[in-house]
PDB file of N, CA and C in Angstrom:
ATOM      1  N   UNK A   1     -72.841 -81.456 106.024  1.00  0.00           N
ATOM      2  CA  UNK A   1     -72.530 -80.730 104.800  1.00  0.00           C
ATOM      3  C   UNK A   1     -72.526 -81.661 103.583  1.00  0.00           C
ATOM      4  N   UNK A   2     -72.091 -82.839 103.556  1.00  0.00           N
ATOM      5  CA  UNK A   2     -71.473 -83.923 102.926  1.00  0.00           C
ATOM      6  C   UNK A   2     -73.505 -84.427 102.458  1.00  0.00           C
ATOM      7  N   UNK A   3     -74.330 -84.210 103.121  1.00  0.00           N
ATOM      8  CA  UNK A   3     -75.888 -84.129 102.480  1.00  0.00           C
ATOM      9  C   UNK A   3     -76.118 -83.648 101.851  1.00  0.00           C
ATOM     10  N   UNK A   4     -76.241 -82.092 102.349  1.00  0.00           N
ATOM     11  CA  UNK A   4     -76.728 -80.998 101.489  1.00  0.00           C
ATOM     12  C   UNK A   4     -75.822 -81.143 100.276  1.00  0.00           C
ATOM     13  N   UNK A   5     -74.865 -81.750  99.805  1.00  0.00           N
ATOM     14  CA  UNK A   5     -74.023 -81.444  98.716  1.00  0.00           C
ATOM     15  C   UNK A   5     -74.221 -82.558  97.523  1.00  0.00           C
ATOM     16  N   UNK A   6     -75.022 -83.720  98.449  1.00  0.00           N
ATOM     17  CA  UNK A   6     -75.736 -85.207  97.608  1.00  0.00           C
ATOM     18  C   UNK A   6     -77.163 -84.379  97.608  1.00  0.00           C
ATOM     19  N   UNK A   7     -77.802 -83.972  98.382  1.00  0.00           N
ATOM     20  CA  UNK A   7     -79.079 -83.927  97.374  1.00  0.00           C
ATOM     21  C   UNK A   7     -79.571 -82.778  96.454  1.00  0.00           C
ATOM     22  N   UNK A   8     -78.301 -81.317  96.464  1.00  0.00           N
ATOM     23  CA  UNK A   8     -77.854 -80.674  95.799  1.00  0.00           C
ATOM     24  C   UNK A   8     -77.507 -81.101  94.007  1.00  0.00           C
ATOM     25  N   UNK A   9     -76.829 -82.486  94.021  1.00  0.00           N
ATOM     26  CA  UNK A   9     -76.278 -83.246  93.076  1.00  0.00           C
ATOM     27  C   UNK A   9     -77.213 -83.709  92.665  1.00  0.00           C
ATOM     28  N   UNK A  10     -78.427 -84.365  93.429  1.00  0.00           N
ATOM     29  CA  UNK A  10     -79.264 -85.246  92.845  1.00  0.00           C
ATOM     30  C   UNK A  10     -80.653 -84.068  92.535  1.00  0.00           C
ATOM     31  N   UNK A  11     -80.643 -83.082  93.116  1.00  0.00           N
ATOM     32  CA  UNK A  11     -81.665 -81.953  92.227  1.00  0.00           C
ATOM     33  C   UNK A  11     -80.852 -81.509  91.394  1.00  0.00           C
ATOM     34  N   UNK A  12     -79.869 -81.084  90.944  1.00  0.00           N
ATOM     35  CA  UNK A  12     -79.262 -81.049  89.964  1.00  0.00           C
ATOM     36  C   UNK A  12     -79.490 -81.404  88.682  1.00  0.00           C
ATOM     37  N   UNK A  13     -79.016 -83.179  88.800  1.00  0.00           N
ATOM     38  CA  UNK A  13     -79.459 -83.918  88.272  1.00  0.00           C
ATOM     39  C   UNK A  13     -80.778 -84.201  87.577  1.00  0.00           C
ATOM     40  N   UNK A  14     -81.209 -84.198  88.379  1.00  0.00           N
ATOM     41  CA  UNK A  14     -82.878 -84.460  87.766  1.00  0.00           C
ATOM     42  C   UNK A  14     -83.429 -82.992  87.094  1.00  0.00           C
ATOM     43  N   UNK A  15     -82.220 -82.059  87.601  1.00  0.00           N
ATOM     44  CA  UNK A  15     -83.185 -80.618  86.530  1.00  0.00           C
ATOM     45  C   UNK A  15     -82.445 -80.696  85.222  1.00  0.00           C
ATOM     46  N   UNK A  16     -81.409 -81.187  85.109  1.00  0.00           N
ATOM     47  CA  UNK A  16     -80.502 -81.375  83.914  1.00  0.00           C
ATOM     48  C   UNK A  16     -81.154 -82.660  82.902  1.00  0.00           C
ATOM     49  N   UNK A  17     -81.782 -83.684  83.287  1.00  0.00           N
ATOM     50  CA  UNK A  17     -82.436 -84.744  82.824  1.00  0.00           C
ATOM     51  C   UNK A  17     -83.906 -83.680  82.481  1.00  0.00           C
ATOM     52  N   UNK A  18     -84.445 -83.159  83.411  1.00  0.00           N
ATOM     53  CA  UNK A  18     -85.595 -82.858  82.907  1.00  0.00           C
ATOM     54  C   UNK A  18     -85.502 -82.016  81.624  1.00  0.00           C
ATOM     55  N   UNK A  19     -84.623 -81.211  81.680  1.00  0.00           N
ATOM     56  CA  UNK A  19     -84.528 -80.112  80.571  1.00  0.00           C
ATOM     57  C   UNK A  19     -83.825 -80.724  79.064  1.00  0.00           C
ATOM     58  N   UNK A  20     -82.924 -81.673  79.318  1.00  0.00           N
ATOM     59  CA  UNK A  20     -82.567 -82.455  78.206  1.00  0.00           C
ATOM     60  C   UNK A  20     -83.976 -83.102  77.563  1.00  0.00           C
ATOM     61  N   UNK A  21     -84.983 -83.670  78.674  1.00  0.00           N
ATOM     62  CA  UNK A  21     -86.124 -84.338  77.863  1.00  0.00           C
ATOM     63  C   UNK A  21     -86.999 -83.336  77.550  1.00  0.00           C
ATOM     64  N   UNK A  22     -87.218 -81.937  77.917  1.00  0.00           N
ATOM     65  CA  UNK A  22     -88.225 -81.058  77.388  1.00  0.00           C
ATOM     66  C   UNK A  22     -87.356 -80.282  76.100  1.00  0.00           C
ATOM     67  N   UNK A  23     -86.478 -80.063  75.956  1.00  0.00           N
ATOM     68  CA  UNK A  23     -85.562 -79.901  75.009  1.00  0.00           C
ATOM     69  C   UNK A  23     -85.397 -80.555  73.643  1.00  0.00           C
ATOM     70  N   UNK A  24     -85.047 -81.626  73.834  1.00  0.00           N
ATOM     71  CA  UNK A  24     -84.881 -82.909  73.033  1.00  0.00           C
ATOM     72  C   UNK A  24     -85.988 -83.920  72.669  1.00  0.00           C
ATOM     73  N   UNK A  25     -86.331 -84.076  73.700  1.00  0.00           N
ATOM     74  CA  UNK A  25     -87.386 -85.292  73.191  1.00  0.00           C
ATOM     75  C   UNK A  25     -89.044 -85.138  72.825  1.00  0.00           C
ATOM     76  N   UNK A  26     -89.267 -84.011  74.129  1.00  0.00           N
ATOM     77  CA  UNK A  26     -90.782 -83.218  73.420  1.00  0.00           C
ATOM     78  C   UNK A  26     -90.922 -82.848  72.384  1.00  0.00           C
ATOM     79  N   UNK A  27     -90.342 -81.957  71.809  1.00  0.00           N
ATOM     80  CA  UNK A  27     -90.138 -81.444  70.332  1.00  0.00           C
ATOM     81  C   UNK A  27     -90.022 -82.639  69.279  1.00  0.00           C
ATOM     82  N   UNK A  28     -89.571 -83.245  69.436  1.00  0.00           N
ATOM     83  CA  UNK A  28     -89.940 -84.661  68.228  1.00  0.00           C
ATOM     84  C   UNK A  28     -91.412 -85.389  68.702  1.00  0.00           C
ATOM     85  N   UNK A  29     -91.439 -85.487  69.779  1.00  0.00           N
ATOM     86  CA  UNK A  29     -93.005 -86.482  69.938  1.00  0.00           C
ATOM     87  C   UNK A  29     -93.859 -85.108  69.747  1.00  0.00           C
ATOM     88  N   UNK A  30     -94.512 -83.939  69.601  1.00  0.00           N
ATOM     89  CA  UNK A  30     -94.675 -83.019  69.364  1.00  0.00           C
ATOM     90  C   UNK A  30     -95.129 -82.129  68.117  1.00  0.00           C
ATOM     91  N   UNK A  31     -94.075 -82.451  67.770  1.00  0.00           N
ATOM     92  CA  UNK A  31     -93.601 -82.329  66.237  1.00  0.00           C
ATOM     93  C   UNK A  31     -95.271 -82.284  64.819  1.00  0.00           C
ATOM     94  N   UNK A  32     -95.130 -83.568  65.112  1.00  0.00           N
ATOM     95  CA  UNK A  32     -96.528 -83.819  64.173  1.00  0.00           C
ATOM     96  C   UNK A  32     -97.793 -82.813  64.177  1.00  0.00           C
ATOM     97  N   UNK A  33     -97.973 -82.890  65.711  1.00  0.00           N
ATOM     98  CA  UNK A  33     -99.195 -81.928  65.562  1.00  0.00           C
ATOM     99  C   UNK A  33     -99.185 -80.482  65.683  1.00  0.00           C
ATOM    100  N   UNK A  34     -98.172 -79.754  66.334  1.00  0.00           N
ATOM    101  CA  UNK A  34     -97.348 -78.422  66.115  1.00  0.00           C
ATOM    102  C   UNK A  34     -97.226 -77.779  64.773  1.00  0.00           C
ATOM    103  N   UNK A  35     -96.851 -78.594  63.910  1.00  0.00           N
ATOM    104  CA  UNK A  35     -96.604 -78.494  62.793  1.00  0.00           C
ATOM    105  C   UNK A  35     -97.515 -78.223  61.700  1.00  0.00           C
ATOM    106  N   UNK A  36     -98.696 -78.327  62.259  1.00  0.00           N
ATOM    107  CA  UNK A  36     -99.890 -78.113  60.873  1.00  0.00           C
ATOM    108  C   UNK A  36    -100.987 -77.572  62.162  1.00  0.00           C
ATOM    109  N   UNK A  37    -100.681 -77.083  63.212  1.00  0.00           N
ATOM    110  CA  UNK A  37    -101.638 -76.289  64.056  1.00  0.00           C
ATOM    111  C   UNK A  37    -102.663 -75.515  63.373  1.00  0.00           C
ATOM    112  N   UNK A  38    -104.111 -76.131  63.912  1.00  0.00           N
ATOM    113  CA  UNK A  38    -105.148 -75.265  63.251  1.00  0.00           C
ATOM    114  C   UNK A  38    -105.606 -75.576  61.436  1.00  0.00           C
ATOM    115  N   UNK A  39    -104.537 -76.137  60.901  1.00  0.00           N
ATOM    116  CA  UNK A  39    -104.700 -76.373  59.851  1.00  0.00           C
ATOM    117  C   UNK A  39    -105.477 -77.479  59.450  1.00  0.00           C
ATOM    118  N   UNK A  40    -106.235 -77.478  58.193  1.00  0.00           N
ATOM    119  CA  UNK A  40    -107.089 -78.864  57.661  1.00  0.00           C
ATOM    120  C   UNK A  40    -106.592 -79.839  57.116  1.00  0.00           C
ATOM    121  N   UNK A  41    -106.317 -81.200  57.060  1.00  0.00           N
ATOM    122  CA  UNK A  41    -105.802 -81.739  55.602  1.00  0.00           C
ATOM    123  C   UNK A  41    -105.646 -81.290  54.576  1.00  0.00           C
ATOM    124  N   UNK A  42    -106.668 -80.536  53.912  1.00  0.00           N
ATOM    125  CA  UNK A  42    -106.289 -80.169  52.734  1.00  0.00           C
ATOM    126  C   UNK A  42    -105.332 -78.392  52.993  1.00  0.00           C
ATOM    127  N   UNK A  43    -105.638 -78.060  54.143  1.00  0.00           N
ATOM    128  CA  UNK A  43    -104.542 -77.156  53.757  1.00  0.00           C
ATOM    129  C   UNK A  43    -103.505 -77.602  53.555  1.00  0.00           C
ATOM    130  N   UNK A  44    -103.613 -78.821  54.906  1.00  0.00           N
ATOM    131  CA  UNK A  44    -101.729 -79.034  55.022  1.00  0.00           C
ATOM    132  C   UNK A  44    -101.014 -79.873  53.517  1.00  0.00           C
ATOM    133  N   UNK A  45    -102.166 -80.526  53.036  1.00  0.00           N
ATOM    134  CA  UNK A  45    -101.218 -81.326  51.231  1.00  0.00           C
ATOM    135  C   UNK A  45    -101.682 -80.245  50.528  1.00  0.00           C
ATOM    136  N   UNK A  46    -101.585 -78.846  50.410  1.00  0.00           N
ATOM    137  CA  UNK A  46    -102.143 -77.445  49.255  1.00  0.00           C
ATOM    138  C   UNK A  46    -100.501 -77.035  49.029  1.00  0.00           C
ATOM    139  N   UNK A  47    -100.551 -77.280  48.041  1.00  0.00           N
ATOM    140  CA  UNK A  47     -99.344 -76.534  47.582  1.00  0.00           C
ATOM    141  C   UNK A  47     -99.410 -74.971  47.251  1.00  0.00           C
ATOM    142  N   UNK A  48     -98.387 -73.930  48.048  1.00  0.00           N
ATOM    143  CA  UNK A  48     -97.937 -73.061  48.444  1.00  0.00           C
ATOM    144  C   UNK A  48     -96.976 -72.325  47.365  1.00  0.00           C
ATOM    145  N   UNK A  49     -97.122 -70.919  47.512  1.00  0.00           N
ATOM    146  CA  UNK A  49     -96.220 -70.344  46.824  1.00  0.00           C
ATOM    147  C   UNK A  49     -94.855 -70.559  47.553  1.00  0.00           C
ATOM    148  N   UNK A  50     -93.838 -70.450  46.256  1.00  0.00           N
ATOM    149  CA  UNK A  50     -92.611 -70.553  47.002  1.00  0.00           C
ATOM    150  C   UNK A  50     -92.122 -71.981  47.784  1.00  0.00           C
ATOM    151  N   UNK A  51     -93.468 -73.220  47.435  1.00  0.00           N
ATOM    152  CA  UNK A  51     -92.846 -74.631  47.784  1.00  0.00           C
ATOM    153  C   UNK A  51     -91.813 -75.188  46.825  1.00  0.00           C
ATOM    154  N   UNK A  52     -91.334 -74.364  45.255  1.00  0.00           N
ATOM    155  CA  UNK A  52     -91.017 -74.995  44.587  1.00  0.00           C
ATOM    156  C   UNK A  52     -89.495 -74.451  45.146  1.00  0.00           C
ATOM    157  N   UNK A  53     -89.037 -73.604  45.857  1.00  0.00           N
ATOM    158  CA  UNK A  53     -88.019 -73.423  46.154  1.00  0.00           C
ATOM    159  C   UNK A  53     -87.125 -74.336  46.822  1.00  0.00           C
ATOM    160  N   UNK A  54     -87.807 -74.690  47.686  1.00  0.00           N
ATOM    161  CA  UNK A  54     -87.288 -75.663  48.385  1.00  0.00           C
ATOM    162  C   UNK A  54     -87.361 -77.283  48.119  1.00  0.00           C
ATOM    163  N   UNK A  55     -86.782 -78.093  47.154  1.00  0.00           N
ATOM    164  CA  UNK A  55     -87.408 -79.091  46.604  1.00  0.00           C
ATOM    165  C   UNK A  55     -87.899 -80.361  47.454  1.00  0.00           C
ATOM    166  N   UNK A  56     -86.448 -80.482  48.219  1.00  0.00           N
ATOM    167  CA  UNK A  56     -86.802 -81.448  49.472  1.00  0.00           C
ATOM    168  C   UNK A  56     -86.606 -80.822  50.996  1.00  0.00           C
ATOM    169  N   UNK A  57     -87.737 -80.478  51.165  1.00  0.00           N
ATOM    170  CA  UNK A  57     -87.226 -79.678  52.876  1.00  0.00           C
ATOM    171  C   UNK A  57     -87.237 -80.655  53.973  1.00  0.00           C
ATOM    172  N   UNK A  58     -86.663 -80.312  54.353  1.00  0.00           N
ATOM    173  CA  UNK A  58     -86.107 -81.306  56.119  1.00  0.00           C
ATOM    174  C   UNK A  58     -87.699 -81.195  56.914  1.00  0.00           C
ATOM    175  N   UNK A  59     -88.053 -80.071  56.475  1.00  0.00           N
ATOM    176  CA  UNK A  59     -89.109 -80.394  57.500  1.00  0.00           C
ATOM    177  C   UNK A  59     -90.497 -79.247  57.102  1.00  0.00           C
ATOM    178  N   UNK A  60     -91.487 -79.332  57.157  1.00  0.00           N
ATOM    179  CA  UNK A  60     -92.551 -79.183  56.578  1.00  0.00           C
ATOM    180  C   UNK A  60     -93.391 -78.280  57.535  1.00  0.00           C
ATOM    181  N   UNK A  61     -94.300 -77.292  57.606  1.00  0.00           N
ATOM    182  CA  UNK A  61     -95.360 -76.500  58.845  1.00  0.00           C
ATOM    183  C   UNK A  61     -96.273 -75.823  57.920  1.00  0.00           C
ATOM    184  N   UNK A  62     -97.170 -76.065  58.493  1.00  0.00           N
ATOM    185  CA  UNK A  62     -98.789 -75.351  57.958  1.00  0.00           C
ATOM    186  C   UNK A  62     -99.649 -75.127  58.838  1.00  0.00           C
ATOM    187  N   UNK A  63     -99.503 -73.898  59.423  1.00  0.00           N
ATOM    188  CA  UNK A  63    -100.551 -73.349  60.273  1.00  0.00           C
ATOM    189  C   UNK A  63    -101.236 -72.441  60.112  1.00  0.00           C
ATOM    190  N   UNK A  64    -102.776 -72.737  60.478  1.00  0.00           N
ATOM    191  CA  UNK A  64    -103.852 -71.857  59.933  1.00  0.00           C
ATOM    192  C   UNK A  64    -104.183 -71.569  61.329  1.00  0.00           C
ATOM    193  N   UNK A  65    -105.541 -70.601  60.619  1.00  0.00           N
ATOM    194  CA  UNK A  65    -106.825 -70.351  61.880  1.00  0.00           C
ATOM    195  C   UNK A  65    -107.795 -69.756  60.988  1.00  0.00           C
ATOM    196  N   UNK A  66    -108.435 -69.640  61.649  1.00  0.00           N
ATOM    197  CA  UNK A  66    -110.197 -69.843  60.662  1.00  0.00           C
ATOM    198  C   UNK A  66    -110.721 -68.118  61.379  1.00  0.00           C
ATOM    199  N   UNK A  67    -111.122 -67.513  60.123  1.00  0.00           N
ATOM    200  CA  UNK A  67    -111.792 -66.208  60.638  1.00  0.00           C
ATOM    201  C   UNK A  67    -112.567 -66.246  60.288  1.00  0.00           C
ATOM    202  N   UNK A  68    -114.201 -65.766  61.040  1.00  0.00           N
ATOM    203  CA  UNK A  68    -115.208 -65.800  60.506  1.00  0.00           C
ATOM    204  C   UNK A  68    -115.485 -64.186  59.670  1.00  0.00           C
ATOM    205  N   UNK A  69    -114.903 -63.908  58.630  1.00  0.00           N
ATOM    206  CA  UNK A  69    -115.257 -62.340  58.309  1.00  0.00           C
ATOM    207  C   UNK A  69    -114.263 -62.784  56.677  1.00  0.00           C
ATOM    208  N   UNK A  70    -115.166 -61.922  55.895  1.00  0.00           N
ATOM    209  CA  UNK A  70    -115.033 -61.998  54.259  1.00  0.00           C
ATOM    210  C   UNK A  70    -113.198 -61.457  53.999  1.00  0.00           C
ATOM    211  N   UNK A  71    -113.152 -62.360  53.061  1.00  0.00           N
ATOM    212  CA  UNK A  71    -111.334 -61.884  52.937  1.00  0.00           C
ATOM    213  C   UNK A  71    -111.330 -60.541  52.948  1.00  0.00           C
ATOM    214  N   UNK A  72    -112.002 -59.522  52.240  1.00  0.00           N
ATOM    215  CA  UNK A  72    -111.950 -57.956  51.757  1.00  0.00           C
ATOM    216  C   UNK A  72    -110.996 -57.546  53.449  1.00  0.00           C
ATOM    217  N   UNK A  73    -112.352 -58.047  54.209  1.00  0.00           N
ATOM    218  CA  UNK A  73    -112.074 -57.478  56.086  1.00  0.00           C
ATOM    219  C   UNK A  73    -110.522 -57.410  56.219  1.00  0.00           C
ATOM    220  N   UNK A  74    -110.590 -59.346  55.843  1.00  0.00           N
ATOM    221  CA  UNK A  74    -109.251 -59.603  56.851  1.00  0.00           C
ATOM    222  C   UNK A  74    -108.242 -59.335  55.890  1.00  0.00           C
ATOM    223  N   UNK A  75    -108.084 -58.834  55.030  1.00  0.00           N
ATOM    224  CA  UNK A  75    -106.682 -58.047  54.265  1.00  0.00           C
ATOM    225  C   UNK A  75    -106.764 -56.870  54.676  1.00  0.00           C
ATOM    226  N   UNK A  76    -108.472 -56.088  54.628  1.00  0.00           N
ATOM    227  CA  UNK A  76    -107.544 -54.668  55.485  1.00  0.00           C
ATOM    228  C   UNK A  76    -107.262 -54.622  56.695  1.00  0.00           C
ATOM    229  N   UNK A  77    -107.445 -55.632  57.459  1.00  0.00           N
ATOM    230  CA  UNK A  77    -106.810 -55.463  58.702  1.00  0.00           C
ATOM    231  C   UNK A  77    -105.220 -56.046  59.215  1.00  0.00           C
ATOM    232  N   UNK A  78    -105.084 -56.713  57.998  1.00  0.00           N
ATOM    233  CA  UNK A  78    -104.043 -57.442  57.954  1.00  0.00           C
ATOM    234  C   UNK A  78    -102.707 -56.272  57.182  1.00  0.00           C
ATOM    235  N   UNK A  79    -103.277 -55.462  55.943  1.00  0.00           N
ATOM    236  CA  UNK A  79    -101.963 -54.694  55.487  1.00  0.00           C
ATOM    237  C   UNK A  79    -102.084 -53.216  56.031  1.00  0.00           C
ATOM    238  N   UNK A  80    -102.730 -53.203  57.513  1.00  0.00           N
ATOM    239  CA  UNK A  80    -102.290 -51.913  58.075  1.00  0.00           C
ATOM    240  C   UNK A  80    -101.261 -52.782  59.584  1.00  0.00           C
ATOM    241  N   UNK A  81    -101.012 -53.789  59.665  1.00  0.00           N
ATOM    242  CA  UNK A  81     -99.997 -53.894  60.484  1.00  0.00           C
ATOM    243  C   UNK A  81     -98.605 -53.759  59.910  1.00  0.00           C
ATOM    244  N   UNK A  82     -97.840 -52.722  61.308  1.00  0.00           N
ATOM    245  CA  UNK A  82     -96.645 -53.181  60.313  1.00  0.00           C
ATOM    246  C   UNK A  82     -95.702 -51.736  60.851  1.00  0.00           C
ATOM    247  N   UNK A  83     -94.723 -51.706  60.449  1.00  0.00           N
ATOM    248  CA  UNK A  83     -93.806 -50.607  60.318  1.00  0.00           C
ATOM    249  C   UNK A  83     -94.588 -49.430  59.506  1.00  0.00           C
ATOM    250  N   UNK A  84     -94.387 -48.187  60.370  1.00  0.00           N
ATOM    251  CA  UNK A  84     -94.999 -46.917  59.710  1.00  0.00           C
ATOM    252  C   UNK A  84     -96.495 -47.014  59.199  1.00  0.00           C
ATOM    253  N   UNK A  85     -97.502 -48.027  59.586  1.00  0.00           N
ATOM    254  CA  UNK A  85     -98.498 -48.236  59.428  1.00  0.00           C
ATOM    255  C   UNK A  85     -99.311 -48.199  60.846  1.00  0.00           C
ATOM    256  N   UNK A  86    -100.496 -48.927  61.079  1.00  0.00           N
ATOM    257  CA  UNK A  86    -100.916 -49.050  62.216  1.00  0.00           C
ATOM    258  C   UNK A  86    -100.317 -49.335  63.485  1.00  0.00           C
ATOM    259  N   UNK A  87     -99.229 -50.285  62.981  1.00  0.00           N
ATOM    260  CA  UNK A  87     -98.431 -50.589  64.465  1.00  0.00           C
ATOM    261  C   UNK A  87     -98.394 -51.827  64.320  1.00  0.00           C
ATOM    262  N   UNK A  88     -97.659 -52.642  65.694  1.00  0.00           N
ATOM    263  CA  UNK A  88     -97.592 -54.529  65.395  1.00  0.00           C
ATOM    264  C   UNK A  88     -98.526 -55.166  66.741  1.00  0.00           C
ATOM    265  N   UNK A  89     -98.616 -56.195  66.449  1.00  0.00           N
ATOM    266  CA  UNK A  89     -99.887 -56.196  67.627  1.00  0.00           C
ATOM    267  C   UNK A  89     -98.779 -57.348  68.688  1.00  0.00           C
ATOM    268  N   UNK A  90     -98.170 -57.055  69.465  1.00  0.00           N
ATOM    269  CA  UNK A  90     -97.631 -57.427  70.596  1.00  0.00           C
ATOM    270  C   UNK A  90     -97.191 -56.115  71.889  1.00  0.00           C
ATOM    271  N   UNK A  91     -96.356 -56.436  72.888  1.00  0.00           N
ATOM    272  CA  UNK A  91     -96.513 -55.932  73.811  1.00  0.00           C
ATOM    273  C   UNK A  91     -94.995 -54.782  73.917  1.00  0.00           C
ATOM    274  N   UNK A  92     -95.520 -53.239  74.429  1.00  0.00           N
ATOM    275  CA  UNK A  92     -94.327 -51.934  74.282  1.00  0.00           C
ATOM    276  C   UNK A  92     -93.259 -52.609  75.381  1.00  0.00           C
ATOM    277  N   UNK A  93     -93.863 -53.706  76.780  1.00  0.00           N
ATOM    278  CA  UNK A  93     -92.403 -53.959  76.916  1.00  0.00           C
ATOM    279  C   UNK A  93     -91.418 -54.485  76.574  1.00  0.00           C
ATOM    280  N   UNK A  94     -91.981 -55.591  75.568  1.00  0.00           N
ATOM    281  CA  UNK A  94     -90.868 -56.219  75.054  1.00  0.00           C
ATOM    282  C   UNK A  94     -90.328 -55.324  74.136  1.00  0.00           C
ATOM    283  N   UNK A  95     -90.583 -54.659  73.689  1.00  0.00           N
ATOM    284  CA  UNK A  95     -89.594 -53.600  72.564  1.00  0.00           C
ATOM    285  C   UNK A  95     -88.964 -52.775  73.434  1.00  0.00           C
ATOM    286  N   UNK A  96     -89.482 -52.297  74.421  1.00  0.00           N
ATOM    287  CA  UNK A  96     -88.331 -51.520  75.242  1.00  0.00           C
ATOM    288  C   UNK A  96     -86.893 -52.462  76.229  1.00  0.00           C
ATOM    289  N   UNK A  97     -87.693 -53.773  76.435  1.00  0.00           N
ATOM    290  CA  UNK A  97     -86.317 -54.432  77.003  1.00  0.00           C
ATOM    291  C   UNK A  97     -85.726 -55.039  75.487  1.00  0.00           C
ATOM    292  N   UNK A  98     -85.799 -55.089  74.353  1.00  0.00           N
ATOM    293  CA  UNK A  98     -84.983 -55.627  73.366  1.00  0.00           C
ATOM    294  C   UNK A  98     -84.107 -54.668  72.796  1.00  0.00           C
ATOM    295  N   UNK A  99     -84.734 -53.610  72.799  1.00  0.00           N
ATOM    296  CA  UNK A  99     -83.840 -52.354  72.018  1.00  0.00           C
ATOM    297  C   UNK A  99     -84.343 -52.234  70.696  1.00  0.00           C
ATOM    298  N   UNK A 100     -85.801 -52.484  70.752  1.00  0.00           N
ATOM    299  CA  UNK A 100     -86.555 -52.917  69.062  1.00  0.00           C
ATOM    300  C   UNK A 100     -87.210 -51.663  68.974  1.00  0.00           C
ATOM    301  N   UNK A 101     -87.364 -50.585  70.242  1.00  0.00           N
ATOM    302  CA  UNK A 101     -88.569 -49.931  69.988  1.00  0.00           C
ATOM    303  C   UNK A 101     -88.652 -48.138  68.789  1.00  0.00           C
ATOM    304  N   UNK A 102     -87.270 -48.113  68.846  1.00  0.00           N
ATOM    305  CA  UNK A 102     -87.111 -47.793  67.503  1.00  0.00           C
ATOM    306  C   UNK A 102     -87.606 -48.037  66.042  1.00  0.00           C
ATOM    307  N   UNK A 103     -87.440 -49.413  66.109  1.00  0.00           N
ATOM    308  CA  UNK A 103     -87.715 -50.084  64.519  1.00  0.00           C
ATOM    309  C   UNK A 103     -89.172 -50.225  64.518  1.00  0.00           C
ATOM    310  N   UNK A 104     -89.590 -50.437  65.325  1.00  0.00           N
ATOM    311  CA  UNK A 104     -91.598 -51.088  65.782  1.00  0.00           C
ATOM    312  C   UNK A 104     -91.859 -49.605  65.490  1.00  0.00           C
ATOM    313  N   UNK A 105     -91.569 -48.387  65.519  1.00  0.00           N
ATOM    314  CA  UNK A 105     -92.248 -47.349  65.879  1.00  0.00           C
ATOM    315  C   UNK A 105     -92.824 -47.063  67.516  1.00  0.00           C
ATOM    316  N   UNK A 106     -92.451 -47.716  68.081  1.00  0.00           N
ATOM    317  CA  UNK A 106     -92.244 -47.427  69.538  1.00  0.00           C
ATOM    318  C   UNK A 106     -93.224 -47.844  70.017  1.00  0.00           C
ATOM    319  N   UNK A 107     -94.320 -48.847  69.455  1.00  0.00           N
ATOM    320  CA  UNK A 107     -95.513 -48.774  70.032  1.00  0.00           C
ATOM    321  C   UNK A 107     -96.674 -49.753  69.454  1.00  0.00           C
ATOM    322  N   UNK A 108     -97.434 -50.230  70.161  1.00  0.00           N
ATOM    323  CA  UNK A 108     -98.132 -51.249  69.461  1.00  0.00           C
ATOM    324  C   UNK A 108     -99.486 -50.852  69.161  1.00  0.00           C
ATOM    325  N   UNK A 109    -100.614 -51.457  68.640  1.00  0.00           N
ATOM    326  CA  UNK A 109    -101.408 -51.155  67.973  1.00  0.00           C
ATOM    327  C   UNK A 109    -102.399 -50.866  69.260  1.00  0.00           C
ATOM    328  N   UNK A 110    -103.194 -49.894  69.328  1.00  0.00           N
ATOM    329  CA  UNK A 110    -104.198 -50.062  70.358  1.00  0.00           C
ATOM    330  C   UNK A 110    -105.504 -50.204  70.198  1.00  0.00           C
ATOM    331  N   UNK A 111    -106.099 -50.179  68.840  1.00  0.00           N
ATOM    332  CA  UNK A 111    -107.150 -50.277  68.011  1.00  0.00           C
ATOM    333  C   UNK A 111    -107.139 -51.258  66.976  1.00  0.00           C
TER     334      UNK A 111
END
């Protein structure tokens, strides 16, 4: 018994170490490139509406992605998501296990 209860301790252990370092320490070594995902240099030094709000921020994110289709497209496809509009583009179970599926309109986009 006096085994099973040491290597119990020592998986333990090592899941408590592992999760402190995926927790803690990934997220800072991480950090850099997370943080401007998808984005170009010059997006990431483009100053932004609403940067002047914040004068010195703790911490900085600029993430893009590149569409191949004329802005006109991707705004109308972009201001029919939404509440009382087309719908949101994720999944009806997670709104039914959150208790969201009220507010979403019950349902996600299928088109």
């Amino acid at each position: 018994m006096r085994t099973f209860f040491k290597w119990a301790g020592i998986v333990l252990g090592g899941f408590l170490v592992l999760l402190a370092f995926m927790l803690v320490v990934m997220p800072l070594l991480t950090r850099p490139f997370t943080n401007s995902w998808g984005a170009t240099k010059p997006e990431v030094a483009e100053t932004l509406p609403g940067d002047s709000l914040v004068p010195e921020p703790d911490q900085v994110s600029t993430r893009a992605v590149s569409i191949d289709a004329p802005p006109e497209l991707v705004f109308a496809l972009v201001k029919q998501m939404g509440y009382g509009r087309g719908g949101w583009y994720a999944w009806d179970w997670f709104y039914q296990a959150t208790g969201s599926a009220d507010f979403v309109d019950g349902h996600h986009s299928r088109r």
